[in-house]
C-alpha atoms as a PDB file:
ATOM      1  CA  UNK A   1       5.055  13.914  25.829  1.00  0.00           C
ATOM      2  CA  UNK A   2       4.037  11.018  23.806  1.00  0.00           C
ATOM      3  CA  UNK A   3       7.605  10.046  22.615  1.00  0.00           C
ATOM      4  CA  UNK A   4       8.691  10.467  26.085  1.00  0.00           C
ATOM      5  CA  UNK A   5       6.204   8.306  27.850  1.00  0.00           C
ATOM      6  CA  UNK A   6       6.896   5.521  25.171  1.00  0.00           C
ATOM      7  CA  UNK A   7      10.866   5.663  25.437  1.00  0.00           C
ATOM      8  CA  UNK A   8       9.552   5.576  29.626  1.00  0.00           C
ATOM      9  CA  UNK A   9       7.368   2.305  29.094  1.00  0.00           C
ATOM     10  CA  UNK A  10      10.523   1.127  27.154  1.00  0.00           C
ATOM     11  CA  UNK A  11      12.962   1.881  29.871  1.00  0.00           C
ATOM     12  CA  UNK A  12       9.979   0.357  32.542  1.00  0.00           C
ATOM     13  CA  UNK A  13       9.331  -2.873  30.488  1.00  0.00           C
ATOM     14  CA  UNK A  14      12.967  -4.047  30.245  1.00  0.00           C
ATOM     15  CA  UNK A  15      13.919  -3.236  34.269  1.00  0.00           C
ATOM     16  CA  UNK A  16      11.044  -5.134  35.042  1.00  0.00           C
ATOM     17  CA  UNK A  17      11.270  -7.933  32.742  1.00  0.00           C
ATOM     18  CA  UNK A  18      15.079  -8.375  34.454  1.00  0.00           C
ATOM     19  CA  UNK A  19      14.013  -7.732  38.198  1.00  0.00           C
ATOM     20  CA  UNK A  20      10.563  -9.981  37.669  1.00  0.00           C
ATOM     21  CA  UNK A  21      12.994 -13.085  36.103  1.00  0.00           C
ATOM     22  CA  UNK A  22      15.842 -12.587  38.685  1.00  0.00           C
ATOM     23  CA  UNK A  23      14.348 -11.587  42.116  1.00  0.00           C
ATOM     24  CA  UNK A  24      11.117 -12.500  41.472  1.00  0.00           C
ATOM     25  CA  UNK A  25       8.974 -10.096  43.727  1.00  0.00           C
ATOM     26  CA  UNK A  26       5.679 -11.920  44.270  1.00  0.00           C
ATOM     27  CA  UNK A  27       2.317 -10.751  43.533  1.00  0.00           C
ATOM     28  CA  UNK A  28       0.813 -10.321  40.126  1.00  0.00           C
ATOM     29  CA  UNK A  29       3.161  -9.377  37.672  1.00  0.00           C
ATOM     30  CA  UNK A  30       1.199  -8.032  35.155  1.00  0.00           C
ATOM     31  CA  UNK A  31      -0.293  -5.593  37.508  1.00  0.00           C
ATOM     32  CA  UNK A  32       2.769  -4.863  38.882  1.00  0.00           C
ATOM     33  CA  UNK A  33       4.503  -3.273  35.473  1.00  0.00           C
ATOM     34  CA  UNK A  34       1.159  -1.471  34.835  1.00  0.00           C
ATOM     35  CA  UNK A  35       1.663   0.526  38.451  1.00  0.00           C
ATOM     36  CA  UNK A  36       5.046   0.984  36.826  1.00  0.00           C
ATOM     37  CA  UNK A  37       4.617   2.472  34.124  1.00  0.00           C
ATOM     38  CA  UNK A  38       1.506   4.416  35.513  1.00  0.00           C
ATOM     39  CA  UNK A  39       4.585   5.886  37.905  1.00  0.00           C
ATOM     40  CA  UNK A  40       6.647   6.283  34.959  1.00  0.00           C
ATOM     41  CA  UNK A  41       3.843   8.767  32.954  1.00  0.00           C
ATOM     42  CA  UNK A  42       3.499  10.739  35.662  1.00  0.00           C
ATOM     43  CA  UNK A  43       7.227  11.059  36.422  1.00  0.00           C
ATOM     44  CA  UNK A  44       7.801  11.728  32.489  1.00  0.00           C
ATOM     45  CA  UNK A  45       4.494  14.574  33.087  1.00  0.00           C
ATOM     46  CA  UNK A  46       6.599  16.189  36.214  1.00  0.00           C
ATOM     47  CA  UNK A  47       9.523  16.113  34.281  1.00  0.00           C
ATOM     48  CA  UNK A  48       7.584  18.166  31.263  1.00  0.00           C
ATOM     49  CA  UNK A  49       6.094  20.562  33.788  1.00  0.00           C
ATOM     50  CA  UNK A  50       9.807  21.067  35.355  1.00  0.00           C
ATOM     51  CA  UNK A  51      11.008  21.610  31.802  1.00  0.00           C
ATOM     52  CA  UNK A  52       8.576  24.694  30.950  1.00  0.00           C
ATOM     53  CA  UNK A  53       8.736  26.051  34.111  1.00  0.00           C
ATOM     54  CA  UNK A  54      12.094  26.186  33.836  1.00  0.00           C
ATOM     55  CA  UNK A  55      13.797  29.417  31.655  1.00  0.00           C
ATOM     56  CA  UNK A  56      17.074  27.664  30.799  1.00  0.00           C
ATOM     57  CA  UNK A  57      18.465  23.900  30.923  1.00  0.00           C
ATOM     58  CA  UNK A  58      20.517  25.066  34.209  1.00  0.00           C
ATOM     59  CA  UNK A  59      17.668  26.025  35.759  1.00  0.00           C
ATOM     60  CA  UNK A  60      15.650  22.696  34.799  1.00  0.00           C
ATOM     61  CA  UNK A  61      18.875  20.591  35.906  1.00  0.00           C
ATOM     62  CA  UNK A  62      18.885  22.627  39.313  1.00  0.00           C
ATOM     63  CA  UNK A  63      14.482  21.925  39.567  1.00  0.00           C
ATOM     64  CA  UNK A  64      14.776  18.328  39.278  1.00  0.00           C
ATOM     65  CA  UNK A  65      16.255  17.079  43.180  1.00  0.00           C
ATOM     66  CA  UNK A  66      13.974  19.641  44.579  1.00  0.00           C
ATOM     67  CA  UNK A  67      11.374  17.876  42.948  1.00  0.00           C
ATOM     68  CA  UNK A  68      12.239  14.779  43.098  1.00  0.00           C
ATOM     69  CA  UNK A  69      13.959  14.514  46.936  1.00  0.00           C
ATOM     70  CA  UNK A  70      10.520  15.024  48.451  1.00  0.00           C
ATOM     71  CA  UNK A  71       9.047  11.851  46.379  1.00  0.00           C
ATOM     72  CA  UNK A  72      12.191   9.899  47.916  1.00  0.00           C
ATOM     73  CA  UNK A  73      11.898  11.055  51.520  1.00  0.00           C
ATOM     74  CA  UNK A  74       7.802  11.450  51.527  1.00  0.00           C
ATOM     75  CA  UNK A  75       7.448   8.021  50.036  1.00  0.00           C
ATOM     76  CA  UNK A  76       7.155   6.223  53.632  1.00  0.00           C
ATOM     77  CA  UNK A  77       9.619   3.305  52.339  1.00  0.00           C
ATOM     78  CA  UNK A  78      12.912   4.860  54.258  1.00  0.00           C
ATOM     79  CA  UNK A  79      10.699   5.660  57.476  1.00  0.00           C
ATOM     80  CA  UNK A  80       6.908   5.564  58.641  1.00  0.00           C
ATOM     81  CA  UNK A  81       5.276   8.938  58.000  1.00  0.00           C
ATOM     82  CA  UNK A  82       3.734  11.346  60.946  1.00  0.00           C
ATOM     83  CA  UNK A  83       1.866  14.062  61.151  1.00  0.00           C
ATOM     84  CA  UNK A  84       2.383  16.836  58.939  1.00  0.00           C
ATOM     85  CA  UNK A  85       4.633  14.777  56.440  1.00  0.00           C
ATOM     86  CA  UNK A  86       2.292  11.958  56.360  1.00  0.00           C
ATOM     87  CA  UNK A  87      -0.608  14.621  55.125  1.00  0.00           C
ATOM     88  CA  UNK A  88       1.785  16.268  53.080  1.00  0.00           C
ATOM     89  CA  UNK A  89       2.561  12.582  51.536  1.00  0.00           C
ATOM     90  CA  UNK A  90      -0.695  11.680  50.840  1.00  0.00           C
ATOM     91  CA  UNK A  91      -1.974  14.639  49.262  1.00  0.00           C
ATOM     92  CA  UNK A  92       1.538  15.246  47.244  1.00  0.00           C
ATOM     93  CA  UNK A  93       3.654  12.921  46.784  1.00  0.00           C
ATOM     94  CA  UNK A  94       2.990  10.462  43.568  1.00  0.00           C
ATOM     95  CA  UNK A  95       5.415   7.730  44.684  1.00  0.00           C
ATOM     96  CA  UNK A  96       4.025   7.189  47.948  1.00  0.00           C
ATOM     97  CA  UNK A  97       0.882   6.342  45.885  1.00  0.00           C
ATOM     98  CA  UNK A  98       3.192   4.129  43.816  1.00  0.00           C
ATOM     99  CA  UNK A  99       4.063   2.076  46.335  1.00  0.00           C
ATOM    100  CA  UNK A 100       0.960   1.872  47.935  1.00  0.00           C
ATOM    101  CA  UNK A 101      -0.250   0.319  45.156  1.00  0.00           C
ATOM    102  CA  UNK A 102       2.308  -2.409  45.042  1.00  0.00           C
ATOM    103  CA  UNK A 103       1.850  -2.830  48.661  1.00  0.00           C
ATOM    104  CA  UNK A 104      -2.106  -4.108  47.569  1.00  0.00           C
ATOM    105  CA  UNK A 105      -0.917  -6.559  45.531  1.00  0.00           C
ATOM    106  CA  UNK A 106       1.278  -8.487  47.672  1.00  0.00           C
ATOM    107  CA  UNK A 107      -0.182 -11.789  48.760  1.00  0.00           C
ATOM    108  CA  UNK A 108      -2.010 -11.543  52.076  1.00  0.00           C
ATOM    109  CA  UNK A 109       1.075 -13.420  53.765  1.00  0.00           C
ATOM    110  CA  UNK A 110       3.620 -11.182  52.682  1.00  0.00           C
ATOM    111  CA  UNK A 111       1.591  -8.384  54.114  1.00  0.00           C
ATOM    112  CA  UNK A 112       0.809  -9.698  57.083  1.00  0.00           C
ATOM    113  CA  UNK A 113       4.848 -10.372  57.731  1.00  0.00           C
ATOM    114  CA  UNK A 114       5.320  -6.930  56.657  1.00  0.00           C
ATOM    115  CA  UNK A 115       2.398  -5.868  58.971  1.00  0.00           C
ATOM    116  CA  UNK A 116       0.666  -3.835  56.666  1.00  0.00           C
ATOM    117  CA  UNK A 117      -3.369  -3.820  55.726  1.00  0.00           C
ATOM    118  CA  UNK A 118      -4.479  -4.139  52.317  1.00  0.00           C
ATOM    119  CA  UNK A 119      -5.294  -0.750  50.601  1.00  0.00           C
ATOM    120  CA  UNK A 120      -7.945  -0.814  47.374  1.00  0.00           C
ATOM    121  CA  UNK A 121      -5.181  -1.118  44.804  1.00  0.00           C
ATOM    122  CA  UNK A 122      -7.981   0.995  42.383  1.00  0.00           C
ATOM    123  CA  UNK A 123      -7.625   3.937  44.431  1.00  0.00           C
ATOM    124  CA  UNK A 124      -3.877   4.070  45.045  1.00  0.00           C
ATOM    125  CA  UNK A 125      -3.465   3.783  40.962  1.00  0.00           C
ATOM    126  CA  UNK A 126      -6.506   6.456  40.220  1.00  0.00           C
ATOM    127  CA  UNK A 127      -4.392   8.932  42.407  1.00  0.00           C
ATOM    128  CA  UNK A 128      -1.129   8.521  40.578  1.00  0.00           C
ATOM    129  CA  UNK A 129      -3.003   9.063  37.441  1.00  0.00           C
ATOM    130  CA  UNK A 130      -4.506  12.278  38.319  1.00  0.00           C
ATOM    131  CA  UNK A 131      -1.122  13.126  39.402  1.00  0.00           C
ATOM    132  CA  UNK A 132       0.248  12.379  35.992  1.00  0.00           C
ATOM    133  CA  UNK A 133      -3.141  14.298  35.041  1.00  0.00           C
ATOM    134  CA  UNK A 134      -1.968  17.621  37.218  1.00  0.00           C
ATOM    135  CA  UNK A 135       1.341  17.691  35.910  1.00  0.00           C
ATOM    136  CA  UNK A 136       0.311  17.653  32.822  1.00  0.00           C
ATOM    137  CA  UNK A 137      -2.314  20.308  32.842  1.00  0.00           C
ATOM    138  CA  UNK A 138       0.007  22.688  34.667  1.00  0.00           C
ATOM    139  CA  UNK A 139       2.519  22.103  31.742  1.00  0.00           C
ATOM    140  CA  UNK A 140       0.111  22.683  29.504  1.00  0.00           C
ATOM    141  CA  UNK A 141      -1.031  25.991  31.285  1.00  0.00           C
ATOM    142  CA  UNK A 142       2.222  27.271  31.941  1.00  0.00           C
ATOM    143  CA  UNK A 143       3.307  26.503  28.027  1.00  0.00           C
ATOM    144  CA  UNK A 144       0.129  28.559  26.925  1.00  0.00           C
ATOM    145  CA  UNK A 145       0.692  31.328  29.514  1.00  0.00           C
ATOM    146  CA  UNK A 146       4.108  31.945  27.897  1.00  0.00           C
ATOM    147  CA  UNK A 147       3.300  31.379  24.366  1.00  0.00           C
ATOM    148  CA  UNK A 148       0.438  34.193  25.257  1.00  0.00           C
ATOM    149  CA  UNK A 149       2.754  36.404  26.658  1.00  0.00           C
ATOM    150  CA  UNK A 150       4.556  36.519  23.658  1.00  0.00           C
ATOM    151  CA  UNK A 151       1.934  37.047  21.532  1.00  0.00           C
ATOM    152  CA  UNK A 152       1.541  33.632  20.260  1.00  0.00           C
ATOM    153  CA  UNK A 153      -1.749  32.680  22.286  1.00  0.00           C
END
């Protein structure tokens, strides 16, 4: 996990530094690669959990766009949320938390163009966390399950 999250913050750190220098998305910066590579853990913690759930690679390969489609469509950037999917957002899906975040550190004028209220950008990050925090204890459980099933635990 370790290795993984640190080739992650790698991979997170050199988009960023090429996306902050040539589009220049305002707010704070420095805030703005920690939500990153917050969103990065957690998605390197789902990966983990996909990885011993999964029996063989071809079952992991198959996992990953059923877990990751719902984070794309769920995330309320392709279209506002409703209902059922906005609950099912907000109590599962880590980018929507992601982007939340962002969202809170926009200046107050690009918000107000974009007609959105600031959220508490602590909250939006603490969820995405215990996400990352989830995943990982299910891996964790699942890994020990196993091992105890064959007489390793």
């Amino acid at each position: 996990m370790l290795v993984l999250v640190l080739i992650a913050l790698v991979q997170v750190t050199l988009l960023f530094a090429i996306v902050r220098t040539w589009c220049g998305p305002p707010g704070s910066g420095a805030w703005q690669w920690a939500t990153l590579a917050v969103l990065s853990a957690a998605g390197t913690a789902l990966g983990l959990l996909i990885s011993a759930v999964a029996r063989t690679e071809e079952v992991a390969v198959a996992l990953v766009p059923i877990a990751v489609m719902p984070q794309i469509i769920l995330a309320g950037v392709i279209a506002p949320l409703t209902g059922l999917a906005r609950w099912l957002a907000d109590g599962l899906i880590t980018v929507r938390w992601a982007e939340r975040a962002l969202e809170a550190l926009l200046p107050e004028n690009d918000l107000a163009l974009l007609q959105l209220t600031r959220a508490g950008y602590a909250g939006q990050i603490i969820m995405v966390s215990a996400h990352a925090l989830v995943f990982v204890a299910a891996s964790l459980m699942v890994l020990w399950y196993q091992g105890r099933g064959r007489g390793k635990g």
